[in-house]
Protein backbone atom coordinates (compact mmCIF):
# COMPACT_ATOMS: atom_id res chain seq x y z
CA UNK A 1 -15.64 265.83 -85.60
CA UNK A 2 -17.03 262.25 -85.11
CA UNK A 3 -20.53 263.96 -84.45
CA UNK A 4 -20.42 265.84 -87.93
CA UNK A 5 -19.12 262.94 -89.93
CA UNK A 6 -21.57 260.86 -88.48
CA UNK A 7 -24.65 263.37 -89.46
CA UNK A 8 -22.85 262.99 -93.11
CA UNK A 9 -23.67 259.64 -93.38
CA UNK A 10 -27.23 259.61 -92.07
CA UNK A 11 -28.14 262.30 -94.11
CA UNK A 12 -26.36 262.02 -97.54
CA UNK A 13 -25.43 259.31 -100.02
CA UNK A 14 -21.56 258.78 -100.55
CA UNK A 15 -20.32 259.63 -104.08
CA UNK A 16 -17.42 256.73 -104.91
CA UNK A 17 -15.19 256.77 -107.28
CA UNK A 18 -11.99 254.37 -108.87
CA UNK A 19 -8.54 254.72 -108.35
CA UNK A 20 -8.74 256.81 -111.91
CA UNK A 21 -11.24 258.99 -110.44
CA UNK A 22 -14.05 257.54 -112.56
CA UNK A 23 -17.33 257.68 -111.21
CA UNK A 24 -19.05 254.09 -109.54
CA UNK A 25 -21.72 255.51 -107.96
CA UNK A 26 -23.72 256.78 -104.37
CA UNK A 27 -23.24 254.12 -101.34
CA UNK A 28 -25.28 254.39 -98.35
CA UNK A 29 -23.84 253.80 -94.82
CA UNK A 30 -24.29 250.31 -93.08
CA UNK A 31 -27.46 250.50 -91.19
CA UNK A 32 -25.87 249.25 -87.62
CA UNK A 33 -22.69 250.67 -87.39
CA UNK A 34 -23.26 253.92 -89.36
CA UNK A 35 -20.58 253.88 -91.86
CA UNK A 36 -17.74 253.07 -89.60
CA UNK A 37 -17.24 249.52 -89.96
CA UNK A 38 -16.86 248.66 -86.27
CA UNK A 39 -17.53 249.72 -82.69
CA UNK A 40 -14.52 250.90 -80.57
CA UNK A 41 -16.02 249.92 -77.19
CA UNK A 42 -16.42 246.14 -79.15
CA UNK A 43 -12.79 246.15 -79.23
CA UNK A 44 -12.20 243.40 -77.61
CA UNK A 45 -14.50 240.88 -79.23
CA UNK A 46 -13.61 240.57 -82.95
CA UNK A 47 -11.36 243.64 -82.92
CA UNK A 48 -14.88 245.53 -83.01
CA UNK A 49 -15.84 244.46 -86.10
CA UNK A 50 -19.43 245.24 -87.26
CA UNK A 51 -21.17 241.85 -87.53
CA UNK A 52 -23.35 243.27 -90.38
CA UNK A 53 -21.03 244.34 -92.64
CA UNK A 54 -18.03 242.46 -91.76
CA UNK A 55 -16.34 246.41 -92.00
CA UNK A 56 -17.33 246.72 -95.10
CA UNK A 57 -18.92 250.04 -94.04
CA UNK A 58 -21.34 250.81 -96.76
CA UNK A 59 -24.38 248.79 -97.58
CA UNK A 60 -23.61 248.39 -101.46
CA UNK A 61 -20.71 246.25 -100.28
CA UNK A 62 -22.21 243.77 -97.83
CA UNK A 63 -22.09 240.48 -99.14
CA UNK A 64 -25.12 239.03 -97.00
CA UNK A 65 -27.46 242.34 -96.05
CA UNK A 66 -29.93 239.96 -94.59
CA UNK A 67 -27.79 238.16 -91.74
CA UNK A 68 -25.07 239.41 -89.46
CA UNK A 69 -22.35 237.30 -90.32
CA UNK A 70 -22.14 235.52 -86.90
């Protein structure tokens, strides 16, 4: 469930691995949108998009950590 995926995230880091199945590394969830990359009540501005990570989901992957993107 959303609820248990969500507790996931907040509480562990996410193992990430290649298409070969070659370890990369732990990511950590983006700090506004929890790992999901955008907000379905959002929808209809942007498509929901997280400003922060652009749907990037994970913080390792934002190109800008310090702004929104806006």
């Amino acid at each position: 469930c959303i609820h248990c995926h969500k507790e996931i995230h907040e509480n562990n880091t996410i193992k990430v691995y290649d298409e070969k199945g070659i370890y990369e590394g732990d990511y950590f969830y983006c700090k506004r949108c929890h790992g999901a990359g955008w907000f379905p009540p959002y929808k209809h501005i942007q498509e929901g998009i997280c400003f922060r990570c652009k749907g990037a989901r994970y913080e390792e992957l934002i190109e800008n950590p310090d702004t929104f993107g806006i």
